[in-house]
PDB file of N, CA and C in Angstrom:
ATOM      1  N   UNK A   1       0.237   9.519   2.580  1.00  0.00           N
ATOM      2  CA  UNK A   1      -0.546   9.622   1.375  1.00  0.00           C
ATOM      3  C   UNK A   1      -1.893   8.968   1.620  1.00  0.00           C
ATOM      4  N   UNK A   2      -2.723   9.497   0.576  1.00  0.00           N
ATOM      5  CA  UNK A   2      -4.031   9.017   1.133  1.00  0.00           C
ATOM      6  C   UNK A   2      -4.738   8.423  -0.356  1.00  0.00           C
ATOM      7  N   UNK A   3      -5.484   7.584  -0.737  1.00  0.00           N
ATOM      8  CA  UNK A   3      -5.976   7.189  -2.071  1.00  0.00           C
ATOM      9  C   UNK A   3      -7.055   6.759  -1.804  1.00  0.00           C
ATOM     10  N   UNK A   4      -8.087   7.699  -2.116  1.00  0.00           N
ATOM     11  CA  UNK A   4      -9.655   7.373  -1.717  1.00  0.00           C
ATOM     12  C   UNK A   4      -9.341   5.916  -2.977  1.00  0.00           C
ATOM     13  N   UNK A   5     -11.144   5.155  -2.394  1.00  0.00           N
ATOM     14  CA  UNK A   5     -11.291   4.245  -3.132  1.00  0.00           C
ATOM     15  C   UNK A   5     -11.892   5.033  -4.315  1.00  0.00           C
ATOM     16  N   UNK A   6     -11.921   3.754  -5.695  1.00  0.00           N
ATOM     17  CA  UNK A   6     -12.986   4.590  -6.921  1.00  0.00           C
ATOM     18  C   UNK A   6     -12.294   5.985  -7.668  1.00  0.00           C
ATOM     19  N   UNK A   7     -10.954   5.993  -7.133  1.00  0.00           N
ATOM     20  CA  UNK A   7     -10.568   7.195  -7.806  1.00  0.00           C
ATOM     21  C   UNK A   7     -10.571   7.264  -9.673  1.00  0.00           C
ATOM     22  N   UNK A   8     -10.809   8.591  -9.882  1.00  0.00           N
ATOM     23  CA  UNK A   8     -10.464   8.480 -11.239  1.00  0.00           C
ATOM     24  C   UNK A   8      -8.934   7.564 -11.614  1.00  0.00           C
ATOM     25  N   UNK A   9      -8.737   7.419 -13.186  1.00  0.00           N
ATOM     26  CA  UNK A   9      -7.438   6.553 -13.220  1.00  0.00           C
ATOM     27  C   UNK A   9      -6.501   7.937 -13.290  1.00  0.00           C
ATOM     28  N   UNK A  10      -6.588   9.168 -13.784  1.00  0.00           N
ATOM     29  CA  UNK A  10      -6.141   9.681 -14.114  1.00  0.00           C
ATOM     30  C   UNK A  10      -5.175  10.230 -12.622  1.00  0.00           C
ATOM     31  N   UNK A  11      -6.548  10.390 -11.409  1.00  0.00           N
ATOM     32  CA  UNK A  11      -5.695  11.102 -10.254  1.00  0.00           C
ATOM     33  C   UNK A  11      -4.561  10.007  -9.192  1.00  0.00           C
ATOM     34  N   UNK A  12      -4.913   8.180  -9.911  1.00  0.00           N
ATOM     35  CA  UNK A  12      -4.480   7.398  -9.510  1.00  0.00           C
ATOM     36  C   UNK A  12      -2.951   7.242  -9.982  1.00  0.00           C
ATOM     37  N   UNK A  13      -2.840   7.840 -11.552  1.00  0.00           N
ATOM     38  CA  UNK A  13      -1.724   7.977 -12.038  1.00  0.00           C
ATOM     39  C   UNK A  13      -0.794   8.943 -11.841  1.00  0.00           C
ATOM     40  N   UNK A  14      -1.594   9.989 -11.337  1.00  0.00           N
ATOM     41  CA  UNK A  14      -0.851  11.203 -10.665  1.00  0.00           C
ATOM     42  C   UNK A  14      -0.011  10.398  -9.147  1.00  0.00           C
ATOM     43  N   UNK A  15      -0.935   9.652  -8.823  1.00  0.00           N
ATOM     44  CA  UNK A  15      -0.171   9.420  -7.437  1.00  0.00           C
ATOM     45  C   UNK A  15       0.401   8.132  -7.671  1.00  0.00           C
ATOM     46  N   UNK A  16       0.504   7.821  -8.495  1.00  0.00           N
ATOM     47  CA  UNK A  16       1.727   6.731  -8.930  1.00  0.00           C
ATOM     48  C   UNK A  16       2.818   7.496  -9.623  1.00  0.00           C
ATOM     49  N   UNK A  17       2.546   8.374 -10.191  1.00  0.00           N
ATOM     50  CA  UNK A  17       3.972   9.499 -10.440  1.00  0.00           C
ATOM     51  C   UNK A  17       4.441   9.970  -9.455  1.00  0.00           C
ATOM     52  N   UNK A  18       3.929  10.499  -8.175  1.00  0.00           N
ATOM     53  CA  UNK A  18       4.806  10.988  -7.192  1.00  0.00           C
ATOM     54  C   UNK A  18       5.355   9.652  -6.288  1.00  0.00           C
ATOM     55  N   UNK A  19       4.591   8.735  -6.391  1.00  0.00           N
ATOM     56  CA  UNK A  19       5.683   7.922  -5.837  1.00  0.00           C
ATOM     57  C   UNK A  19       6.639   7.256  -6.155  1.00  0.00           C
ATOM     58  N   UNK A  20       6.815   7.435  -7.564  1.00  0.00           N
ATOM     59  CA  UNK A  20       7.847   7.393  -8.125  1.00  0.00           C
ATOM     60  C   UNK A  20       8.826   7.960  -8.003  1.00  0.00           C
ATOM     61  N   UNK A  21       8.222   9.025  -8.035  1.00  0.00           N
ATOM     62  CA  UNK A  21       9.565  10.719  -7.976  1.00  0.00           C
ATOM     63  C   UNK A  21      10.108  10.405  -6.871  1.00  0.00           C
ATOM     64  N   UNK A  22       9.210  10.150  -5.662  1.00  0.00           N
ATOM     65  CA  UNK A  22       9.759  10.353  -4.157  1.00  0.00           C
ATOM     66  C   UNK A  22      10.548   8.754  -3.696  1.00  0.00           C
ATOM     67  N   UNK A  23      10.632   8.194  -4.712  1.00  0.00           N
ATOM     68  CA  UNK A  23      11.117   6.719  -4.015  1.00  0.00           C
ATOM     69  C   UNK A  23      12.319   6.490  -4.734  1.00  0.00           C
ATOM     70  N   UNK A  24      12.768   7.818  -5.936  1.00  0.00           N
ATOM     71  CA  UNK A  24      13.944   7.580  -6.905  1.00  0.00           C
ATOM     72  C   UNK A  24      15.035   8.106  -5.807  1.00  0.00           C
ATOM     73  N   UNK A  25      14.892   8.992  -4.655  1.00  0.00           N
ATOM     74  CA  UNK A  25      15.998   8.999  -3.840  1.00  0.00           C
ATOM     75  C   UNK A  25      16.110   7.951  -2.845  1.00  0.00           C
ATOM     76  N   UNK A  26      17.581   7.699  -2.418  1.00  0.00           N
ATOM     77  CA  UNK A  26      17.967   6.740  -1.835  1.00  0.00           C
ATOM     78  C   UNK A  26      17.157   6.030  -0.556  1.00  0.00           C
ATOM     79  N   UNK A  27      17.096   7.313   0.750  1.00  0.00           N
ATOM     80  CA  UNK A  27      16.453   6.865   1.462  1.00  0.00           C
ATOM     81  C   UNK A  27      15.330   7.707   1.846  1.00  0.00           C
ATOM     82  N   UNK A  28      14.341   6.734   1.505  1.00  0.00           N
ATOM     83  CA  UNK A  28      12.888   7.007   1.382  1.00  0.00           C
ATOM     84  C   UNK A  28      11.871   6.522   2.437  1.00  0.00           C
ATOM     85  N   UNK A  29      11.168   6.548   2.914  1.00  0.00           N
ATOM     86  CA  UNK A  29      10.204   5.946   3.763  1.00  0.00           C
ATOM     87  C   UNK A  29       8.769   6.724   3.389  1.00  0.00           C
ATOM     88  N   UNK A  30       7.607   5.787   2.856  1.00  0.00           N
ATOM     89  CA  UNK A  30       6.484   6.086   2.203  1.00  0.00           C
ATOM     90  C   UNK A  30       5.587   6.050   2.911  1.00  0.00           C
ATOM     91  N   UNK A  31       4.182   6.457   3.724  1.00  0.00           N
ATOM     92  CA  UNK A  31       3.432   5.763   4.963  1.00  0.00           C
ATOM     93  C   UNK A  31       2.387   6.136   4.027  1.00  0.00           C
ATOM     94  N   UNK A  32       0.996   5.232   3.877  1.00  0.00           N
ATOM     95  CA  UNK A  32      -0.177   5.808   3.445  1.00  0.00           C
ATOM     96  C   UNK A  32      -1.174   5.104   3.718  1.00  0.00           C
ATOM     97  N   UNK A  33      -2.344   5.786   2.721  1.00  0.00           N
ATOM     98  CA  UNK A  33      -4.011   4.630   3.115  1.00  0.00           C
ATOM     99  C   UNK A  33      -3.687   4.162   1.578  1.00  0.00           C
ATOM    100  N   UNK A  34      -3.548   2.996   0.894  1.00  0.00           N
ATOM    101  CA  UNK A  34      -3.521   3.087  -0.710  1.00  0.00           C
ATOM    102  C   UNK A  34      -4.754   2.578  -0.620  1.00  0.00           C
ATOM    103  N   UNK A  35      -5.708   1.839  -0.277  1.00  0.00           N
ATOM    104  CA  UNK A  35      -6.834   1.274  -0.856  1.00  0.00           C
ATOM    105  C   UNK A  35      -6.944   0.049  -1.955  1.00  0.00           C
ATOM    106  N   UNK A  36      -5.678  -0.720  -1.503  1.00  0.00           N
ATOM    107  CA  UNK A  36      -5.285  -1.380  -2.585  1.00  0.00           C
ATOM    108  C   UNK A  36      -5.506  -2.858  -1.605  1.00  0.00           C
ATOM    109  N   UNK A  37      -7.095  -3.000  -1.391  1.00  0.00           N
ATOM    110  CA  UNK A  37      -7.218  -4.594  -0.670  1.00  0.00           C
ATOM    111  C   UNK A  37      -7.200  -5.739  -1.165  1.00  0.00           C
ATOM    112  N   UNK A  38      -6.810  -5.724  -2.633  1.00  0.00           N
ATOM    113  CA  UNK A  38      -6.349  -6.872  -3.505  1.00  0.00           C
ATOM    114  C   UNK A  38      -4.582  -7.162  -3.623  1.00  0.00           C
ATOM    115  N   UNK A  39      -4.088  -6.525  -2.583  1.00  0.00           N
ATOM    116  CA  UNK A  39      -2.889  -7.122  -2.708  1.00  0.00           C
ATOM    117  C   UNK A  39      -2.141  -8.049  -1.125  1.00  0.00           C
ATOM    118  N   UNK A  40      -1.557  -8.987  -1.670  1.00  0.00           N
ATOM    119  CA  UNK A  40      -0.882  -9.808  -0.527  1.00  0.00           C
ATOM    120  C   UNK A  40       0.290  -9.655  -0.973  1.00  0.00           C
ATOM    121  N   UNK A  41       0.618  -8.438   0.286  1.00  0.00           N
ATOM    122  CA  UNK A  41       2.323  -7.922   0.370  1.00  0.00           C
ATOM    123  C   UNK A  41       3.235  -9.152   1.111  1.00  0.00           C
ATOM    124  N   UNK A  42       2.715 -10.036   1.812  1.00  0.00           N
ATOM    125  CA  UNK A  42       3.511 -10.753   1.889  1.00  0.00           C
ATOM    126  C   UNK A  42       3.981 -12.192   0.996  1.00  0.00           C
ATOM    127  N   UNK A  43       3.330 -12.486  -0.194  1.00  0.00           N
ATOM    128  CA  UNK A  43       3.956 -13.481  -1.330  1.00  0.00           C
ATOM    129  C   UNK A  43       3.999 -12.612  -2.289  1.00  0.00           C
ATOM    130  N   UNK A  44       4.206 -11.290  -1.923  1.00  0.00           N
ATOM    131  CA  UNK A  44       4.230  -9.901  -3.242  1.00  0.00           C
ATOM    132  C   UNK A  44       3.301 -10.323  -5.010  1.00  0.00           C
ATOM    133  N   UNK A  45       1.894 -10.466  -4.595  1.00  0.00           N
ATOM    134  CA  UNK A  45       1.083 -11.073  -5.447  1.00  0.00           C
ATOM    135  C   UNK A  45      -0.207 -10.070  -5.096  1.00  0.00           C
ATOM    136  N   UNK A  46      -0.902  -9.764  -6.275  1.00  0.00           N
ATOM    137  CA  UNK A  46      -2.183  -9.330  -6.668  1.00  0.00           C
ATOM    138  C   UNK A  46      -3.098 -10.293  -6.102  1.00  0.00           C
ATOM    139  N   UNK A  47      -3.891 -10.408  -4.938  1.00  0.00           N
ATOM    140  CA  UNK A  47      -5.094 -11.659  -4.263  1.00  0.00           C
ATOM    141  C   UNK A  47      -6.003 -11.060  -5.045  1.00  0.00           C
ATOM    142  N   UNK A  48      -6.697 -12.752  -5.480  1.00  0.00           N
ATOM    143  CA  UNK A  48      -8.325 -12.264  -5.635  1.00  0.00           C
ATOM    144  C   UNK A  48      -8.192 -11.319  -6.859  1.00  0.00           C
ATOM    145  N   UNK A  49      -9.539 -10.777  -7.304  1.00  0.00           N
ATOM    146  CA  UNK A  49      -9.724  -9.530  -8.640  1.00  0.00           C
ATOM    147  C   UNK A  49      -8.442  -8.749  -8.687  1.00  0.00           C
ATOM    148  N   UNK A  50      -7.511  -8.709  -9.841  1.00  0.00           N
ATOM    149  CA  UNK A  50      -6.703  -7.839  -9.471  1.00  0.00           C
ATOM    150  C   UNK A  50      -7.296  -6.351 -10.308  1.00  0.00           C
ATOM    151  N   UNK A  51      -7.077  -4.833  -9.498  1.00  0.00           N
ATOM    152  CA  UNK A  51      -7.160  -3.637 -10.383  1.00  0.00           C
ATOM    153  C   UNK A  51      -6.291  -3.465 -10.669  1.00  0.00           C
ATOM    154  N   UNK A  52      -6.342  -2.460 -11.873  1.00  0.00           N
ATOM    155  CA  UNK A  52      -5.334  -1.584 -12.837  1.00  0.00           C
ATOM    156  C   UNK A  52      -4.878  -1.298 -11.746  1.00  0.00           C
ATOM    157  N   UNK A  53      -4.768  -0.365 -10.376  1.00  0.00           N
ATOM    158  CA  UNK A  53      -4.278   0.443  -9.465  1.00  0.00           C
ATOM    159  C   UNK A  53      -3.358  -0.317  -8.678  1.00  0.00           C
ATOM    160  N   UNK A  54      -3.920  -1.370  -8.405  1.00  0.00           N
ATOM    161  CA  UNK A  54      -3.099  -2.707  -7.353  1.00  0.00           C
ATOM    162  C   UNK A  54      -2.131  -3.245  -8.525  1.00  0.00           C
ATOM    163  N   UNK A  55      -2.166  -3.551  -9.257  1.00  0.00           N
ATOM    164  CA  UNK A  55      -1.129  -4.289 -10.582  1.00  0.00           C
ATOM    165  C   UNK A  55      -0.155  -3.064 -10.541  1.00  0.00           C
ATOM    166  N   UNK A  56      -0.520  -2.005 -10.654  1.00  0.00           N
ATOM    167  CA  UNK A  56       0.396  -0.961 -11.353  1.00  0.00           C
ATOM    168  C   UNK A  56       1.592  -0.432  -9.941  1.00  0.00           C
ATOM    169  N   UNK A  57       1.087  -0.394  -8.342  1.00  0.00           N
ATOM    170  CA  UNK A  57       1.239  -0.333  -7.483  1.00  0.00           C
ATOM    171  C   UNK A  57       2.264  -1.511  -7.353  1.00  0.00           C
ATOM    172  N   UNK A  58       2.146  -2.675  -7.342  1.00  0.00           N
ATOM    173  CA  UNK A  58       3.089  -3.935  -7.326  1.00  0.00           C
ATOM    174  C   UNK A  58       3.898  -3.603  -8.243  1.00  0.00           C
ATOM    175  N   UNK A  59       3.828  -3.500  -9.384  1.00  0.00           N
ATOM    176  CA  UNK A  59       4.874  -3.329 -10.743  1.00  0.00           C
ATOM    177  C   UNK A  59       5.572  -2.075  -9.850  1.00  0.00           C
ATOM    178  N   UNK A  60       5.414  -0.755  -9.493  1.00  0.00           N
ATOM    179  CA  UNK A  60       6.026   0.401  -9.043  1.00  0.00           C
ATOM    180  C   UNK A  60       7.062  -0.101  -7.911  1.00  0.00           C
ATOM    181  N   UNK A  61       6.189  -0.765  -7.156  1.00  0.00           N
ATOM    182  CA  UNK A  61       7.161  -1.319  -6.329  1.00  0.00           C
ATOM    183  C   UNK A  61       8.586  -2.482  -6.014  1.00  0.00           C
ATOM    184  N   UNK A  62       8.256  -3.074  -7.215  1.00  0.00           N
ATOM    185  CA  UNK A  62       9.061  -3.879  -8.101  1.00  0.00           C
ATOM    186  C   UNK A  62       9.950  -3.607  -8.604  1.00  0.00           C
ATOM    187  N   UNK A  63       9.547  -2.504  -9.463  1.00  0.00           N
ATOM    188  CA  UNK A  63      10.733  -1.487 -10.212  1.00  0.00           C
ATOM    189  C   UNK A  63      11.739  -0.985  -9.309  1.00  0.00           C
ATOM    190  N   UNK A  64      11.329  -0.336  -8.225  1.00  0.00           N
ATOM    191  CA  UNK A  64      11.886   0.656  -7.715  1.00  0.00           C
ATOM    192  C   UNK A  64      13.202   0.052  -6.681  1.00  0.00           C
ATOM    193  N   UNK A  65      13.278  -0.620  -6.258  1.00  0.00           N
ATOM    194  CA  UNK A  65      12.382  -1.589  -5.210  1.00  0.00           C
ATOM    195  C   UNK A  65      12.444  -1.026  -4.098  1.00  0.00           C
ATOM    196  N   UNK A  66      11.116  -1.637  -3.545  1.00  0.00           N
ATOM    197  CA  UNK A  66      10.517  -0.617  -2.318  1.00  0.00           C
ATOM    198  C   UNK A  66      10.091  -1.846  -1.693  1.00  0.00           C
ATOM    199  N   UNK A  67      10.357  -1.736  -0.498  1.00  0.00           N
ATOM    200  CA  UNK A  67       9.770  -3.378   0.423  1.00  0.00           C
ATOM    201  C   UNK A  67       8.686  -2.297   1.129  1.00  0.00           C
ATOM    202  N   UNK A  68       7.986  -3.418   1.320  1.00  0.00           N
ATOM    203  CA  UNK A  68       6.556  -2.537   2.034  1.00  0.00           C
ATOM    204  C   UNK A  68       6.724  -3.327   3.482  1.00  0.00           C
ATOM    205  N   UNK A  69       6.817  -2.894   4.506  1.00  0.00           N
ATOM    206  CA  UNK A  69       6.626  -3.281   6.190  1.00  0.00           C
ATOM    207  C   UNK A  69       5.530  -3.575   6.735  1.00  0.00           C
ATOM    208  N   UNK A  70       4.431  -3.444   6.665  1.00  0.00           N
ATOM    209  CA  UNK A  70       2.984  -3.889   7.405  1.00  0.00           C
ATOM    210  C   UNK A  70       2.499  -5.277   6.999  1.00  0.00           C
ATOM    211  N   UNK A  71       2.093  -5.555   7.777  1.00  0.00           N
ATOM    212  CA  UNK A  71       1.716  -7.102   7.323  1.00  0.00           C
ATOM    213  C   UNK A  71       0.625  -7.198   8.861  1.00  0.00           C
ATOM    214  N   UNK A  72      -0.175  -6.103   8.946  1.00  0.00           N
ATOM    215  CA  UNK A  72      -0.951  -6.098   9.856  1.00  0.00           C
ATOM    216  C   UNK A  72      -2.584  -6.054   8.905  1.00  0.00           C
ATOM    217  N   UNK A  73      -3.179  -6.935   9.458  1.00  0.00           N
ATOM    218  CA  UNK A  73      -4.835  -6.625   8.420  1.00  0.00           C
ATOM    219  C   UNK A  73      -6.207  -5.882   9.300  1.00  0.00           C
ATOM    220  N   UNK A  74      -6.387  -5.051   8.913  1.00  0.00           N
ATOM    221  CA  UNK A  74      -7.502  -3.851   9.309  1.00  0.00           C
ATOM    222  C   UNK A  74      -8.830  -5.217   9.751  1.00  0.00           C
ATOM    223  N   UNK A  75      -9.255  -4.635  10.484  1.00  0.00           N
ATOM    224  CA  UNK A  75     -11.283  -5.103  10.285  1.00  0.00           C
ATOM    225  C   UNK A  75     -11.800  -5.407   9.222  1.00  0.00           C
ATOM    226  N   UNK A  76     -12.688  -6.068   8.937  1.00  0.00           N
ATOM    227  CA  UNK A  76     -13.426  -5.899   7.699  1.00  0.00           C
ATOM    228  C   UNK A  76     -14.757  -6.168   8.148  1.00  0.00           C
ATOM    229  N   UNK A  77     -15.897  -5.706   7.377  1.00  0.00           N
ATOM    230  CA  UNK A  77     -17.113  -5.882   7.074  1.00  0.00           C
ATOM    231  C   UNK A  77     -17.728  -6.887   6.278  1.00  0.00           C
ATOM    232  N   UNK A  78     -18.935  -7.965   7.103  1.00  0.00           N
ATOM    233  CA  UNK A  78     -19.660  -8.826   6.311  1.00  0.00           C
ATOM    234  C   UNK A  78     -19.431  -8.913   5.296  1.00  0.00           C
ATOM    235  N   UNK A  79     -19.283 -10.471   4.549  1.00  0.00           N
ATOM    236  CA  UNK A  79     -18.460 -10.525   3.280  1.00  0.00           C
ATOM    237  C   UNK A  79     -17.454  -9.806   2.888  1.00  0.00           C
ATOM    238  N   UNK A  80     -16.391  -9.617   3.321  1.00  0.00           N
ATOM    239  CA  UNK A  80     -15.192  -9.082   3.104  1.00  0.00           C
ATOM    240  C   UNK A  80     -14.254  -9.678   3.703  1.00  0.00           C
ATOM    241  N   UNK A  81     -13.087  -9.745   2.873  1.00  0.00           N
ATOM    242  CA  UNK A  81     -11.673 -10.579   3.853  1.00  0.00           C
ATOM    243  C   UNK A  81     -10.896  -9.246   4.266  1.00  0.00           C
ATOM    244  N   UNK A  82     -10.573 -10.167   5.526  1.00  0.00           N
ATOM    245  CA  UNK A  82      -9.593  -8.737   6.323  1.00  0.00           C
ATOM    246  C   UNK A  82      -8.887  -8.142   5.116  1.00  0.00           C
ATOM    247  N   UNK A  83      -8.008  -7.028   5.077  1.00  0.00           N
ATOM    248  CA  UNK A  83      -6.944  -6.640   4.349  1.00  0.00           C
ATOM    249  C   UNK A  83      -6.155  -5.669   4.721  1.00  0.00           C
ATOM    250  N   UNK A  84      -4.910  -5.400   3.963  1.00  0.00           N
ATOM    251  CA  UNK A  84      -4.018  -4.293   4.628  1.00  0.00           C
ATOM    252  C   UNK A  84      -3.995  -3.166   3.951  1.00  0.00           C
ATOM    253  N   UNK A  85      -4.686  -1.996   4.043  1.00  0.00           N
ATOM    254  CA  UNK A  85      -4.757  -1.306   3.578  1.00  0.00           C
ATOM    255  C   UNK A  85      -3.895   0.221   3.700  1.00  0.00           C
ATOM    256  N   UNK A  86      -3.377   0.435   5.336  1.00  0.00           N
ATOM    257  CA  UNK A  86      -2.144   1.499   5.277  1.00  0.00           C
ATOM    258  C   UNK A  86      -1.302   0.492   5.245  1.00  0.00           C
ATOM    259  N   UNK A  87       0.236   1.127   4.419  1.00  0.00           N
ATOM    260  CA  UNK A  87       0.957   0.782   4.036  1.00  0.00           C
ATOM    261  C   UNK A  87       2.586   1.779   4.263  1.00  0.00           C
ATOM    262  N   UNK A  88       3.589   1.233   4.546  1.00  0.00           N
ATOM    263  CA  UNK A  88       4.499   1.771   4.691  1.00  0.00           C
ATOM    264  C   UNK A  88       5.738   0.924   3.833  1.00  0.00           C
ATOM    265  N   UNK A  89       6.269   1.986   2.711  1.00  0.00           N
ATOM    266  CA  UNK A  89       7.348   1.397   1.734  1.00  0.00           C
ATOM    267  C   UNK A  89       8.532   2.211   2.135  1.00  0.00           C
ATOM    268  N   UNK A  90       9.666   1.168   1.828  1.00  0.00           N
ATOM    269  CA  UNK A  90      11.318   1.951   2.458  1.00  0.00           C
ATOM    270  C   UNK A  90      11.765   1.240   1.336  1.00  0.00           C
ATOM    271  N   UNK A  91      13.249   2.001   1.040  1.00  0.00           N
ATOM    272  CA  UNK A  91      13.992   1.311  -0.119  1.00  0.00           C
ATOM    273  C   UNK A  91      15.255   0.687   1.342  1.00  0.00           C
ATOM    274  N   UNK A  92      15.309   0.938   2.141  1.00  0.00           N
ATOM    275  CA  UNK A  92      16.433   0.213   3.122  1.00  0.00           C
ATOM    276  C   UNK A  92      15.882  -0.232   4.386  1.00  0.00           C
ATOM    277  N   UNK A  93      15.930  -1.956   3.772  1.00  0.00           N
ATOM    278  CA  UNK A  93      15.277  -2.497   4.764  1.00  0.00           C
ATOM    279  C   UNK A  93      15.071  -2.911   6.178  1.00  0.00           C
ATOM    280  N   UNK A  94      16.440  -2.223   6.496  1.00  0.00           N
ATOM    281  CA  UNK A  94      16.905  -2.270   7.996  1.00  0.00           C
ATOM    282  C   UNK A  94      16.056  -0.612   8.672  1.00  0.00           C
ATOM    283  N   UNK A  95      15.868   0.212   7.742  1.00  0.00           N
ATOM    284  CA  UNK A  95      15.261   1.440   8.721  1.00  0.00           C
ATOM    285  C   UNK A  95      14.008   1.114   9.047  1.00  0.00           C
ATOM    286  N   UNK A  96      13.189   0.399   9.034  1.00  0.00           N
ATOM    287  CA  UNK A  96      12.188  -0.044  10.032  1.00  0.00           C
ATOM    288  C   UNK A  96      12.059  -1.643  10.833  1.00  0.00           C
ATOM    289  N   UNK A  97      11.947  -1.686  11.713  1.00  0.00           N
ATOM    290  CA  UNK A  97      12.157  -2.863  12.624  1.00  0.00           C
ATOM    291  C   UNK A  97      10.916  -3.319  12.252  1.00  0.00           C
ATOM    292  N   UNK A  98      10.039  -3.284  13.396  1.00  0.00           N
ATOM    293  CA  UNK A  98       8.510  -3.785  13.265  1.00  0.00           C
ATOM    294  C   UNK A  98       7.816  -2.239  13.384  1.00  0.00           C
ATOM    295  N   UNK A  99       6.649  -3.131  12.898  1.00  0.00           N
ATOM    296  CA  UNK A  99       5.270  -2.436  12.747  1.00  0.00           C
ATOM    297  C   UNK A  99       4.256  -2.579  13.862  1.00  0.00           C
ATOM    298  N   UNK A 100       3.737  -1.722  14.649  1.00  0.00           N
ATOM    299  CA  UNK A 100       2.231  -2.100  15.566  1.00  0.00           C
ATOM    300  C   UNK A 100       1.367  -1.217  15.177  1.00  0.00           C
ATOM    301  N   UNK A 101       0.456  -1.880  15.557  1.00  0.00           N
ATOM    302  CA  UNK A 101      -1.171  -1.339  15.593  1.00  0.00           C
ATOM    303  C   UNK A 101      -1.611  -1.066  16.699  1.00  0.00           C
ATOM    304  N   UNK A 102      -2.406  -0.053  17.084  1.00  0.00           N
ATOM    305  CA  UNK A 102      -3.208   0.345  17.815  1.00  0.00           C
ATOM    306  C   UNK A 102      -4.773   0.232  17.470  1.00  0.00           C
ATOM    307  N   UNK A 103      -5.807   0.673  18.280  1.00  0.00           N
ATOM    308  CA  UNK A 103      -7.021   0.173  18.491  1.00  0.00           C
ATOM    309  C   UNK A 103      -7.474   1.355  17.335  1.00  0.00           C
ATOM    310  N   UNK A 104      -8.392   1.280  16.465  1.00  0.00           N
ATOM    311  CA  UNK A 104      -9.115   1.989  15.690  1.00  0.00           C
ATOM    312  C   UNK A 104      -9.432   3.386  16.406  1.00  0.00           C
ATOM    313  N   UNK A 105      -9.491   4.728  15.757  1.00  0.00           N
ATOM    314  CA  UNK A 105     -10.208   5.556  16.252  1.00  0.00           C
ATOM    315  C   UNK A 105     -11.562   5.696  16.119  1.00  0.00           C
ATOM    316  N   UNK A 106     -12.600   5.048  14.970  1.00  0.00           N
ATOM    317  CA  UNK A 106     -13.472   5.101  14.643  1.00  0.00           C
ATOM    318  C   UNK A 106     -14.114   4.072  13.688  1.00  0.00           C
ATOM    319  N   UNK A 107     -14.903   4.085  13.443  1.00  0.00           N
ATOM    320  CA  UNK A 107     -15.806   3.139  12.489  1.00  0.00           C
ATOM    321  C   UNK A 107     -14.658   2.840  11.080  1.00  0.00           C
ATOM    322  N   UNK A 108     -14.298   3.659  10.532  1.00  0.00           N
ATOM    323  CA  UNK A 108     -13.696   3.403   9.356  1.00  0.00           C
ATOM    324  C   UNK A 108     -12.237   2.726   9.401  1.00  0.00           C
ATOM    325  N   UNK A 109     -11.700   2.327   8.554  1.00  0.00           N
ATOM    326  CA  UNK A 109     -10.845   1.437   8.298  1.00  0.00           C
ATOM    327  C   UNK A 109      -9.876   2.075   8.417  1.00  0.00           C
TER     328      UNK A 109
END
């Protein structure tokens, strides 16, 4: 899945409905870009400004429950704190071991 930044709320809510839909079966595995650099998946807390999109994203994942696996932080740009921005959610926490990273393909995050 992919979630440009700045999205309308409306197409943000669309894609908080399908991940809903798709995370109500048992075994699920979610991979995406969410754009959600206000969240620290590892004390499962909103960092810093929280958005409607990042709050609503934590609450979804809460509900459902969906453990998220990456705990790797992208590059960032002057004045900016690193953050994790692809993201991979499973409802069974044994189907993914670890996570790696590889070297960027390009300028963007």
């Amino acid at each position: 899945m992919y979630r440009p930044p700045n999205i309308p709320s409306a197409a943000y809510e669309s894609l908080l409905h399908l991940v809903k839909e798709v995370a109500s079966h048992h075994e699920v595995n979610i991979a995406g870009d969410f754009n959600a650099p206000t969240m620290d998946w590892v004390n499962v807390k909103v960092d810093g400004v929280p958005t409607v999109f990042g709050s609503k994203l934590m609450d979804l994942t809460l509900d459902q429950p969906l453990a998220q696996k990456v705990n790797i932080t992208k590059g960032f740009r002057e004045n900016q704190r690193a953050n994790c921005l692809d993201l991979i959610f499973t409802k069974d926490f044994s189907n993914i071991d670890e996570v790696y990273s590889i070297a960027s393909l390009g300028k963007s995050d």
